[in-house]
N, C-alpha and C. Protein backbone atom coordinates (compact mmCIF):
# COMPACT_ATOMS: atom_id res chain seq x y z
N UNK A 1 17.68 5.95 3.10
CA UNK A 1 16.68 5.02 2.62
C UNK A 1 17.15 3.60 2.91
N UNK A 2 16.52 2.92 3.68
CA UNK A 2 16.66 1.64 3.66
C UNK A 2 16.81 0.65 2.90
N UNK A 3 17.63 -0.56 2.25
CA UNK A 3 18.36 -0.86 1.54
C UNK A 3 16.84 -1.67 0.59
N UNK A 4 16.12 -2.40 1.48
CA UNK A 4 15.17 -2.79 0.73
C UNK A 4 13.91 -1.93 0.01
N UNK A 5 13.89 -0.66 0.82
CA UNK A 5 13.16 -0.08 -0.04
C UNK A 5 13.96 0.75 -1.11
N UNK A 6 15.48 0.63 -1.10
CA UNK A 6 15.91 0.55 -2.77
C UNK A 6 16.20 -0.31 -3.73
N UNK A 7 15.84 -1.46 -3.04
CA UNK A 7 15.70 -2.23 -4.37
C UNK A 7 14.40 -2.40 -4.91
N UNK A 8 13.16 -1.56 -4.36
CA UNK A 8 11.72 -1.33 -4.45
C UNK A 8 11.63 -0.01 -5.41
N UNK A 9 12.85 1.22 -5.33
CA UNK A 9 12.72 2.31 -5.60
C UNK A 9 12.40 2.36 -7.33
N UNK A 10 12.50 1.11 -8.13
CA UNK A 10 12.03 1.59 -9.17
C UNK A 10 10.81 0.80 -9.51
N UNK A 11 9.85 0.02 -9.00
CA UNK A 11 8.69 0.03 -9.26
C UNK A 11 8.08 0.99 -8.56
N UNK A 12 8.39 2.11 -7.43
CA UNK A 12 8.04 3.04 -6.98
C UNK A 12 8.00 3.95 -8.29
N UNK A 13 8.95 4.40 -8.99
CA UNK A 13 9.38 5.19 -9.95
C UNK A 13 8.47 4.73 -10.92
N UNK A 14 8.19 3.53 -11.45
CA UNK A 14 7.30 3.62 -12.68
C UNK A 14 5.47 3.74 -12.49
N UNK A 15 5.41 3.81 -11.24
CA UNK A 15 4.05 4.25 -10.88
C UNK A 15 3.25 5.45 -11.30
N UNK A 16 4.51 6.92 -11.09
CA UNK A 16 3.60 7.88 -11.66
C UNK A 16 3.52 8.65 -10.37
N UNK A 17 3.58 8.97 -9.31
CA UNK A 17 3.55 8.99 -8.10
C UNK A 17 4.77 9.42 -7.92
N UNK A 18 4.88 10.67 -7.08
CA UNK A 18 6.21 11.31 -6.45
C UNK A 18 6.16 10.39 -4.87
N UNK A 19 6.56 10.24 -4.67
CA UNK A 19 6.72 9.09 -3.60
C UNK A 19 7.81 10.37 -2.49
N UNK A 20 7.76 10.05 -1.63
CA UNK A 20 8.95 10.99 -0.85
C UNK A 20 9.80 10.10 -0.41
N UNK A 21 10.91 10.64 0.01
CA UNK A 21 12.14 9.74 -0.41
C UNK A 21 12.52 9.02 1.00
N UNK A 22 11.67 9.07 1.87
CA UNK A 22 11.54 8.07 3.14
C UNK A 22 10.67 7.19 3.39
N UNK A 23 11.00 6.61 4.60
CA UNK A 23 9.41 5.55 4.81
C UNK A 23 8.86 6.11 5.23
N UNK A 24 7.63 5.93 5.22
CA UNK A 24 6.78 7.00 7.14
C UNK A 24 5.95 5.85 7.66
N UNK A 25 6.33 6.82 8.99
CA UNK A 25 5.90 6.14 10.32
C UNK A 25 4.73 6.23 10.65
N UNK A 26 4.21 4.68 10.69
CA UNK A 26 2.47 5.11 10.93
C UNK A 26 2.91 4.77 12.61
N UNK A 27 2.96 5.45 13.55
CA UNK A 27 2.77 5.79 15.15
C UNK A 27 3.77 4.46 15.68
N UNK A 28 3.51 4.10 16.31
CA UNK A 28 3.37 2.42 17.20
C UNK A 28 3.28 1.24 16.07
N UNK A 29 2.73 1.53 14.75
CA UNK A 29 2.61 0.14 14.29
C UNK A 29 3.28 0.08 13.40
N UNK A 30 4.51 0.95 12.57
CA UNK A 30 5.17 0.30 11.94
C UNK A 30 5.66 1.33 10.71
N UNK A 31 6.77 0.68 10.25
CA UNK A 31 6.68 1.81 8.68
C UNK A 31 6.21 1.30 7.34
N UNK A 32 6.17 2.53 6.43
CA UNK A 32 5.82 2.17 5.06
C UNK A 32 6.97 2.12 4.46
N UNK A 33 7.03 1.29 2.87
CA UNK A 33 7.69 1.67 2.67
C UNK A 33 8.10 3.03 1.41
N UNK A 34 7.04 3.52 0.91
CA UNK A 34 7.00 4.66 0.37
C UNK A 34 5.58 5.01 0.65
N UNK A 35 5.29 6.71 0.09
CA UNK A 35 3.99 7.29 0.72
C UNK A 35 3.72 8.49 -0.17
N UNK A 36 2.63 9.00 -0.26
CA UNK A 36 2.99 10.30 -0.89
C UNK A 36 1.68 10.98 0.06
N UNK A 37 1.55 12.21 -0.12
CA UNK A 37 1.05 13.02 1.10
C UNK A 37 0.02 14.00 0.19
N UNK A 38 -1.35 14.27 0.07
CA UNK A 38 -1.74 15.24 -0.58
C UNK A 38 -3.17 15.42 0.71
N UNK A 39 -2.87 16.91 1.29
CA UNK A 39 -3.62 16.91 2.12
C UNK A 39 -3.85 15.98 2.94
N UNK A 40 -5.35 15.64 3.55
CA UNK A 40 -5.21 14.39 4.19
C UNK A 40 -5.44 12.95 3.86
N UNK A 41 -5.17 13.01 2.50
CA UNK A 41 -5.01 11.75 1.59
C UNK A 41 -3.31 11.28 1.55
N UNK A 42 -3.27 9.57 2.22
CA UNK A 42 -1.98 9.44 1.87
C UNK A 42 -1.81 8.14 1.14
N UNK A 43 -1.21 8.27 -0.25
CA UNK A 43 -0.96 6.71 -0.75
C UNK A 43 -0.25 6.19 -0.32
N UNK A 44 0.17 5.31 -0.20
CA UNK A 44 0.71 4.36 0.61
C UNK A 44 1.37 3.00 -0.37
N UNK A 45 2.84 2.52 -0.16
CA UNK A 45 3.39 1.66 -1.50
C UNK A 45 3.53 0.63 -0.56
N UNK A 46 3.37 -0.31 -0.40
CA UNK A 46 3.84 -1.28 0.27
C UNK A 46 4.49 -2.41 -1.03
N UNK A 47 5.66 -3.27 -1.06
CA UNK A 47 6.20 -3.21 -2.38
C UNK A 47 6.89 -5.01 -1.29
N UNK A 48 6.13 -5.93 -1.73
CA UNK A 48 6.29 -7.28 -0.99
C UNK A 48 7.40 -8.12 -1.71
N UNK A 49 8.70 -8.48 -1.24
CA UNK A 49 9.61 -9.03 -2.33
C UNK A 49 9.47 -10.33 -0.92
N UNK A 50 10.65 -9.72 0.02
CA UNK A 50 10.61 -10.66 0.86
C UNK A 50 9.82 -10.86 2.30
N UNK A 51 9.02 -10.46 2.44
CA UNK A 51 8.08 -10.43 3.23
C UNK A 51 6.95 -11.87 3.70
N UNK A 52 7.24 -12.56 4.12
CA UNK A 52 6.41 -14.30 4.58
C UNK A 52 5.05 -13.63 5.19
N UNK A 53 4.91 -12.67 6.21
CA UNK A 53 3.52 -12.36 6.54
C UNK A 53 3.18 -10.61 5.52
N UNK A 54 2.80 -10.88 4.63
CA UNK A 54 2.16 -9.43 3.66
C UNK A 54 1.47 -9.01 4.28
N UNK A 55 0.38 -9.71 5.07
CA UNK A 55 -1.03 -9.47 5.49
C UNK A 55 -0.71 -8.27 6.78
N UNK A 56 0.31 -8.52 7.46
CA UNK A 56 0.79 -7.60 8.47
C UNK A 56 1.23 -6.15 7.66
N UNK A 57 1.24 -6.06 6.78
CA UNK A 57 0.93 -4.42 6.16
C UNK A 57 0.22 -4.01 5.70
N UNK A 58 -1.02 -4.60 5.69
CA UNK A 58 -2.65 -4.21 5.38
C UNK A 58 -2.95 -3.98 6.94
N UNK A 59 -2.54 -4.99 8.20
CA UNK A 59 -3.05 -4.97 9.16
C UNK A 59 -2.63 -3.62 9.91
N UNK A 60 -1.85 -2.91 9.53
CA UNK A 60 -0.83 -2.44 10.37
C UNK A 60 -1.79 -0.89 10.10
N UNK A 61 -2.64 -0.52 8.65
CA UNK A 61 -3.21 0.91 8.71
C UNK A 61 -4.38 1.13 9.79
N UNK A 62 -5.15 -0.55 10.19
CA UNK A 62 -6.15 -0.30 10.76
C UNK A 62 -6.19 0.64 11.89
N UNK A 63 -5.21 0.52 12.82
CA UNK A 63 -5.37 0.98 13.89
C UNK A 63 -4.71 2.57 13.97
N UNK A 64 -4.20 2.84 12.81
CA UNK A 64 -3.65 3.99 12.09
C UNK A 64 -4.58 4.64 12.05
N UNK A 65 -5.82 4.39 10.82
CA UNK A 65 -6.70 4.76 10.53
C UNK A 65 -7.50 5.09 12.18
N UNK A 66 -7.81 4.30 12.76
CA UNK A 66 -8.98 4.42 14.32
C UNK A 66 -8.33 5.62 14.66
N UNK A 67 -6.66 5.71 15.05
CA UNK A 67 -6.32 6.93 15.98
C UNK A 67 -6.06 7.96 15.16
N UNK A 68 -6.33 8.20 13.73
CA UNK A 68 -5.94 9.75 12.86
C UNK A 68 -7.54 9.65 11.70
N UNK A 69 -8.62 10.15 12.51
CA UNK A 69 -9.55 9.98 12.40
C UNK A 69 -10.14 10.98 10.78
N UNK A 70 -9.05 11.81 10.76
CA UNK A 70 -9.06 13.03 9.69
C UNK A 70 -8.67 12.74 8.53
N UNK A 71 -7.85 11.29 8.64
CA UNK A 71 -7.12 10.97 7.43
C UNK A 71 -7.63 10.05 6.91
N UNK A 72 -7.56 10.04 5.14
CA UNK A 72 -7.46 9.14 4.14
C UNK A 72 -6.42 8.19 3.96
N UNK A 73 -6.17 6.94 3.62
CA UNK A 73 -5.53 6.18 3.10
C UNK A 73 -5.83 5.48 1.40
N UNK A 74 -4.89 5.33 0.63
CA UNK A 74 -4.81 4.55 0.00
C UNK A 74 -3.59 3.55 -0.32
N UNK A 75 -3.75 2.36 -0.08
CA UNK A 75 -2.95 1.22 -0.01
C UNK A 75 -2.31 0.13 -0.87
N UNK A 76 -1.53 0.66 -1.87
CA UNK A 76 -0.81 -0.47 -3.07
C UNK A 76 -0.44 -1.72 -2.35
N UNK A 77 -0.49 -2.47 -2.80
CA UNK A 77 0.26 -3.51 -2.21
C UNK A 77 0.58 -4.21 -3.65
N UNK A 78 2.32 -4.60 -3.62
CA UNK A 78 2.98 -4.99 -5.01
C UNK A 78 3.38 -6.65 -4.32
N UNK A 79 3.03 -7.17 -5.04
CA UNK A 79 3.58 -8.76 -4.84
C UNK A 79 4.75 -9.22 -5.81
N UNK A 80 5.81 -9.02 -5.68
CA UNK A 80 7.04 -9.18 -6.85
C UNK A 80 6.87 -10.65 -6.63
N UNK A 81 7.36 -10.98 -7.95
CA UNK A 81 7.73 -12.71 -8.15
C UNK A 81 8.39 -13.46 -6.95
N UNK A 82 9.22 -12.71 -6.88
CA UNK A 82 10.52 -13.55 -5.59
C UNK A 82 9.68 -13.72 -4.43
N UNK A 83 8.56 -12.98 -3.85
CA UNK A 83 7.93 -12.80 -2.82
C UNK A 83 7.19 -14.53 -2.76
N UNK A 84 7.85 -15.42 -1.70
CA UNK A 84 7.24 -16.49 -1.63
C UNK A 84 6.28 -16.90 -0.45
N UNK A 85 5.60 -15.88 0.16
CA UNK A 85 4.80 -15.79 1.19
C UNK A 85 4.00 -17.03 0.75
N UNK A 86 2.94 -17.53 1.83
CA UNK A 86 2.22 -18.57 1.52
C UNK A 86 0.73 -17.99 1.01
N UNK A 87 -0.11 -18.91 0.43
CA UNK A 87 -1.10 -18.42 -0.13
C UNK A 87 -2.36 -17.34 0.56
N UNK A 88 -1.90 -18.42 2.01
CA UNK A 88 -3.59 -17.78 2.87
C UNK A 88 -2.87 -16.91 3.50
N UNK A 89 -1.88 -16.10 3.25
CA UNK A 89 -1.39 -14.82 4.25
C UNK A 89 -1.66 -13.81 2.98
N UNK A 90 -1.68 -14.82 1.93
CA UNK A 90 -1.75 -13.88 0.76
C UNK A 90 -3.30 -13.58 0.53
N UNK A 91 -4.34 -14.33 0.67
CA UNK A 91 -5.31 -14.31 1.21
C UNK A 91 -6.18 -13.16 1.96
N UNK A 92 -5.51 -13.01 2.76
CA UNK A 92 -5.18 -12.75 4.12
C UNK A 92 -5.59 -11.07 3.49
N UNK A 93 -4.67 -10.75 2.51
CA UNK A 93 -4.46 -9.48 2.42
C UNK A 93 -5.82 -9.06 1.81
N UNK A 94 -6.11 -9.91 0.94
CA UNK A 94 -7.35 -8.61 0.49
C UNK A 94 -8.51 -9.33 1.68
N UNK A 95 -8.67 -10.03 2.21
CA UNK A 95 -9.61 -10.19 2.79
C UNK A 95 -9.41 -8.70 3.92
N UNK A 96 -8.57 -8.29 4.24
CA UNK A 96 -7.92 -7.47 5.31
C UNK A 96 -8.49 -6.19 4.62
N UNK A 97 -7.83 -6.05 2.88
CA UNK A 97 -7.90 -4.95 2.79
C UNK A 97 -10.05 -4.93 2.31
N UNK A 98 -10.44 -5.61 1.92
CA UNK A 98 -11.78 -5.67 2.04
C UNK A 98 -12.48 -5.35 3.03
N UNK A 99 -12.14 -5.85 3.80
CA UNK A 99 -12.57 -5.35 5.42
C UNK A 99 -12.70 -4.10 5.97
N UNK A 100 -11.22 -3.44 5.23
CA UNK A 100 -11.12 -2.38 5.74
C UNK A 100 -12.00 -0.80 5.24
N UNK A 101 -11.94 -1.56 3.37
CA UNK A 101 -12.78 -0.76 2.83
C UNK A 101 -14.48 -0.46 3.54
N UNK A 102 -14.61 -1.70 3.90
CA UNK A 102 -16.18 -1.71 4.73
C UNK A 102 -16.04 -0.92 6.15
N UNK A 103 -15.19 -1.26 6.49
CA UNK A 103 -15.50 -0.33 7.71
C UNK A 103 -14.96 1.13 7.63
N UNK A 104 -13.71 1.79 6.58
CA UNK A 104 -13.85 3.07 6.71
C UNK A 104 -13.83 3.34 4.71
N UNK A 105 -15.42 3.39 4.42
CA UNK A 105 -15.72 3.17 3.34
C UNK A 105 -15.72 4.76 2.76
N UNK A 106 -15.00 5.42 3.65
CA UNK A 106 -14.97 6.90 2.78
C UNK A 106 -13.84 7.38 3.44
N UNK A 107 -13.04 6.15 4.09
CA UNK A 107 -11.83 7.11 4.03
C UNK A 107 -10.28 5.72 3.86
N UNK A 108 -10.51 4.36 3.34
CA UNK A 108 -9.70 3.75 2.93
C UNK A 108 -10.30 3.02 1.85
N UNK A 109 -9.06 2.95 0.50
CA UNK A 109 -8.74 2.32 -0.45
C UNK A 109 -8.01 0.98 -0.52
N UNK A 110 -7.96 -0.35 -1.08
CA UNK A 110 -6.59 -1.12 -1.42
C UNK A 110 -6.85 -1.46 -2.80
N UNK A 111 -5.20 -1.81 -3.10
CA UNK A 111 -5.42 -2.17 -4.08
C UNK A 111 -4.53 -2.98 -3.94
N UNK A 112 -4.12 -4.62 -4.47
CA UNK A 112 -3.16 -5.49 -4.48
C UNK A 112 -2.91 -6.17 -5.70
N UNK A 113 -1.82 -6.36 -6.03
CA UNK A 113 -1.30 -6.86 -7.13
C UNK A 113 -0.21 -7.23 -7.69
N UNK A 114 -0.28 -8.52 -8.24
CA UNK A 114 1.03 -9.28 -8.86
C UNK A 114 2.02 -8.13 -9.49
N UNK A 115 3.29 -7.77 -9.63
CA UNK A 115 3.97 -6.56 -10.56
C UNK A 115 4.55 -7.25 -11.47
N UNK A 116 4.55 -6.78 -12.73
CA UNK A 116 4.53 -7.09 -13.91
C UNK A 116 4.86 -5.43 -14.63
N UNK A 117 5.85 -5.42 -15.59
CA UNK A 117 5.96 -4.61 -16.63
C UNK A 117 4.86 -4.29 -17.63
N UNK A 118 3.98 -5.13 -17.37
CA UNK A 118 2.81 -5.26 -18.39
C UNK A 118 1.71 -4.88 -18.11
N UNK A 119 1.17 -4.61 -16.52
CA UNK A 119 0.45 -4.42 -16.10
C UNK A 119 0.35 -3.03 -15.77
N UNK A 120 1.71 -2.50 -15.27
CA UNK A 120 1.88 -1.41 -14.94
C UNK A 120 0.26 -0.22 -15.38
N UNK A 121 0.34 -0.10 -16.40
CA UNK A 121 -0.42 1.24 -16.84
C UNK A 121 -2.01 0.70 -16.14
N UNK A 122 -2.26 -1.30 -15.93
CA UNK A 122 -3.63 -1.09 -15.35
C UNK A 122 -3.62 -1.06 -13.39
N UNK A 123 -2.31 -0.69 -13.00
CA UNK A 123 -2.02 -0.34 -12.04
C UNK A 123 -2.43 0.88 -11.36
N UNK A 124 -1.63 1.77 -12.38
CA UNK A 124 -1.71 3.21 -12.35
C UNK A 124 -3.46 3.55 -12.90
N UNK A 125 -4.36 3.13 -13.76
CA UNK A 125 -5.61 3.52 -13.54
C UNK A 125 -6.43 3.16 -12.42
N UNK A 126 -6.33 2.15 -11.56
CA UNK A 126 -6.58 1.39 -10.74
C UNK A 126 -6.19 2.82 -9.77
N UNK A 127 -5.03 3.12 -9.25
CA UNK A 127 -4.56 4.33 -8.68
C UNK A 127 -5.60 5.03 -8.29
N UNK A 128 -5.44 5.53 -9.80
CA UNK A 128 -6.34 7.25 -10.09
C UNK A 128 -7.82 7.30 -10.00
N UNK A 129 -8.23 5.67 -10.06
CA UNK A 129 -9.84 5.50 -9.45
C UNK A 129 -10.06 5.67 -8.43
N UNK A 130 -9.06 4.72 -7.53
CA UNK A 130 -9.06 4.96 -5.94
C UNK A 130 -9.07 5.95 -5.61
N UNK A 131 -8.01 6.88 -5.94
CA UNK A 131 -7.83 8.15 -5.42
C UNK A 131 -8.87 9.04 -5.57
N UNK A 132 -9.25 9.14 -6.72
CA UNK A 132 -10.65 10.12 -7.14
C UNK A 132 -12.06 9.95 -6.00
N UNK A 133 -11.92 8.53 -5.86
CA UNK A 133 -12.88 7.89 -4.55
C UNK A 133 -12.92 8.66 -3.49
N UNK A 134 -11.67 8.56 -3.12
CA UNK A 134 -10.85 9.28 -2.07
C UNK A 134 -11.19 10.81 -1.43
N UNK A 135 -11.31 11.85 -2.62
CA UNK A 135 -11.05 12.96 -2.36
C UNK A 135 -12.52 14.02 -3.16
């Protein structure tokens, strides 16, 4: 496991979500950094500490999605405090992940959000809506 997605591994852990204990490889465009696999539904953790362009891991399912035409996505995206990306990349992301919902509106989810200890549980319903969408 790659060093940054263990210092990610426990907001992975308080999600609720068996996560598998690698990244996966979406083809040519890049990795995740956690995922979980149920049929052809895959959640997807993307977990932003130090990351300056975020928006490049919303961007990165599109073309995922075009060439694995069978599959579902759903897409966390965690913005930790330390994460000092600039606003309009931050922007960037839900406009991206909005987008994406419109164009594969029955087979991608996002969801993005500040992480917080406090929020957690409206995280995880947020989840289980998407997902239900989903499948």
């Amino acid at each position: 496991m790659p060093k940054v997605t263990e210092e990610n591994l426990f907001i992975a852990n308080k999600l609720g979500i068996q996560f598998e204990p690698n990244e996966l490889k979406l083809d040519k465009w890049g990795n995740v950094d956690f995922y979980f696999k149920k049929d052809n539904l895959f959640v997807l953790l993307e977990v932003e500490k130090g990351q300056k362009h975020p928006n490049t891991n919303v961007a990165k399912v599109w073309p995922y999605l075009e060439e694995n035409p069978k599959i579902k996505i759903l897409l966390i995206q965690i913005i930790r405090d330390e994460n000092k990306a600039p606003k309009n990349r931050l922007a960037l992301c839900d406009f991206l992940g909005q987008k994406l919902e419109n164009v594969f509106p029955n087979r991608f989810r996002f969801i993005k959000s500040n992480w917080s200890d406090n929020n957690v549980n409206e995280i995880k319903k947020s989840i289980m809506s998407k997902m239900e969408d989903l499948t």
